[in-house]
C-alpha atoms as a PDB file:
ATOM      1  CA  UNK A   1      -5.876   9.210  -1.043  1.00  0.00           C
ATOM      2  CA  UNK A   2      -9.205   7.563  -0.460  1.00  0.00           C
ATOM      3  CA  UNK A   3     -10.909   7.939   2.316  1.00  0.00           C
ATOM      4  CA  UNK A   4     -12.935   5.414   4.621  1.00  0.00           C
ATOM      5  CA  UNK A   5     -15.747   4.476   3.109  1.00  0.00           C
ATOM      6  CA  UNK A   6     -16.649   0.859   3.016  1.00  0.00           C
ATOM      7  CA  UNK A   7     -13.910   0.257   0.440  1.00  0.00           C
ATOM      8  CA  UNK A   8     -10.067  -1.128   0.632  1.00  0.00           C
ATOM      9  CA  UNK A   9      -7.245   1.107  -0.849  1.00  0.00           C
ATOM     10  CA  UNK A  10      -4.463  -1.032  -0.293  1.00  0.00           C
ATOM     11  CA  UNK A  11      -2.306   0.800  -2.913  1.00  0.00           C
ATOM     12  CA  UNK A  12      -2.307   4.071  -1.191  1.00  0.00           C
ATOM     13  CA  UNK A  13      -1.407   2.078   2.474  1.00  0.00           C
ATOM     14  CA  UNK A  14       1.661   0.945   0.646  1.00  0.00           C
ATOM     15  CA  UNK A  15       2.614   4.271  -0.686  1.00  0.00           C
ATOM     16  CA  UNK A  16       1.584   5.892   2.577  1.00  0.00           C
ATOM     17  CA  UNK A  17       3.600   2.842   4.513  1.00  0.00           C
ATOM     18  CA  UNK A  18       6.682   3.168   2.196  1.00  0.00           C
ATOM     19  CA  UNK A  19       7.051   7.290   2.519  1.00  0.00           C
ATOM     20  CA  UNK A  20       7.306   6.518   6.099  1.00  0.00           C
ATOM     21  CA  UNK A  21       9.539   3.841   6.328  1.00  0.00           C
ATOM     22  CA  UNK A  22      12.445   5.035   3.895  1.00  0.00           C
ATOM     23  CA  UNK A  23      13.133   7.349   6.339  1.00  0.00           C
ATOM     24  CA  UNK A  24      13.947   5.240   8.822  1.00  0.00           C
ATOM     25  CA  UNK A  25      17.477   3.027   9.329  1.00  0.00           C
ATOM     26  CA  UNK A  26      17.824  -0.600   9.693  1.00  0.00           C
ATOM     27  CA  UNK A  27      15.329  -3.545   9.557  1.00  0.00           C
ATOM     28  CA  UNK A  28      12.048  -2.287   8.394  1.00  0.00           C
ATOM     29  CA  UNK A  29       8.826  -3.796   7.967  1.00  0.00           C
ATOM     30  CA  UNK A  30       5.344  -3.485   6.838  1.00  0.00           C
ATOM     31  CA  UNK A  31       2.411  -4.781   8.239  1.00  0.00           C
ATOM     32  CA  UNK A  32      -1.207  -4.320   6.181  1.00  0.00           C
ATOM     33  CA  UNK A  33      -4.585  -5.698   7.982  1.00  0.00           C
ATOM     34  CA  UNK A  34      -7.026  -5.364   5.905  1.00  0.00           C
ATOM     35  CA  UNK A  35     -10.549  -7.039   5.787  1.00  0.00           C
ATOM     36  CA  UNK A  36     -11.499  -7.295   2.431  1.00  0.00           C
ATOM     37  CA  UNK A  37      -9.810  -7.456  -1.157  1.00  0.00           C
ATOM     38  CA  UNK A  38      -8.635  -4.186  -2.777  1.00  0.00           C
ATOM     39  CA  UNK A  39     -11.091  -2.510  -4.342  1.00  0.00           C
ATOM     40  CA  UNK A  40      -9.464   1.145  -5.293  1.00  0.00           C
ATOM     41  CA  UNK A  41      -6.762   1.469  -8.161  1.00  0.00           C
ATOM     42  CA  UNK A  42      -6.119   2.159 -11.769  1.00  0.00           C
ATOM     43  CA  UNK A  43      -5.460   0.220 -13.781  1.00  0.00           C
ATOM     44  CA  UNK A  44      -7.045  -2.273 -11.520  1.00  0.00           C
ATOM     45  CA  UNK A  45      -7.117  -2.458  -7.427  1.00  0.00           C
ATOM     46  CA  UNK A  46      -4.708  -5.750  -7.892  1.00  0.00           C
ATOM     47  CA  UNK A  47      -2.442  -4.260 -10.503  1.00  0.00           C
ATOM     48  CA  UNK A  48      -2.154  -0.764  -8.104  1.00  0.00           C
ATOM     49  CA  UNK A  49      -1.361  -3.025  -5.039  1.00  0.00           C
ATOM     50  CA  UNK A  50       1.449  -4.832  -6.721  1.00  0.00           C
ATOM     51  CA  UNK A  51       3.196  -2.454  -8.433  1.00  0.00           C
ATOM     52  CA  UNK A  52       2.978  -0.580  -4.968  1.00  0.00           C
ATOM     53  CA  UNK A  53       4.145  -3.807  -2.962  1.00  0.00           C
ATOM     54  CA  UNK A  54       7.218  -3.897  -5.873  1.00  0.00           C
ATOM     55  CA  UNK A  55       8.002  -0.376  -5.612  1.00  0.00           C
ATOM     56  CA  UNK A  56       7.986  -0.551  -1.360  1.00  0.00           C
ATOM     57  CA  UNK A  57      10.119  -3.789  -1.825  1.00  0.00           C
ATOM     58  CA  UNK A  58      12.775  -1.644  -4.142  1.00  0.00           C
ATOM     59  CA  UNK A  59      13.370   0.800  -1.747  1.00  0.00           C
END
């Protein structure tokens, strides 16, 4: 996980977010405020955030 440094992981809040979440029962919901565009994931910071948004969404 990256750490705060000037940059925007939104991948990893996903992940983090979803780990959370899918333990808990009923309606859930995430919520991501971020001021800036990703700018941390392989293969690239939009490709890591989607496929993190799809998984989230599939559980």
């Amino acid at each position: 996980m990256q750490m705060a440094d000037g940059g925007t992981n939104m991948a990893d809040a996903i992940q983090l977010s979803t780990r959370k979440l899918i333990q808990k029962i009923g309606f859930r919901v995430m919520v991501i405020v971020t001021d800036g565009e990703p700018t941390y994931g392989e293969p690239t910071p939009e490709e890591a955030t989607l496929k993190a948004a799809k998984e989230a969404k599939n559980n």
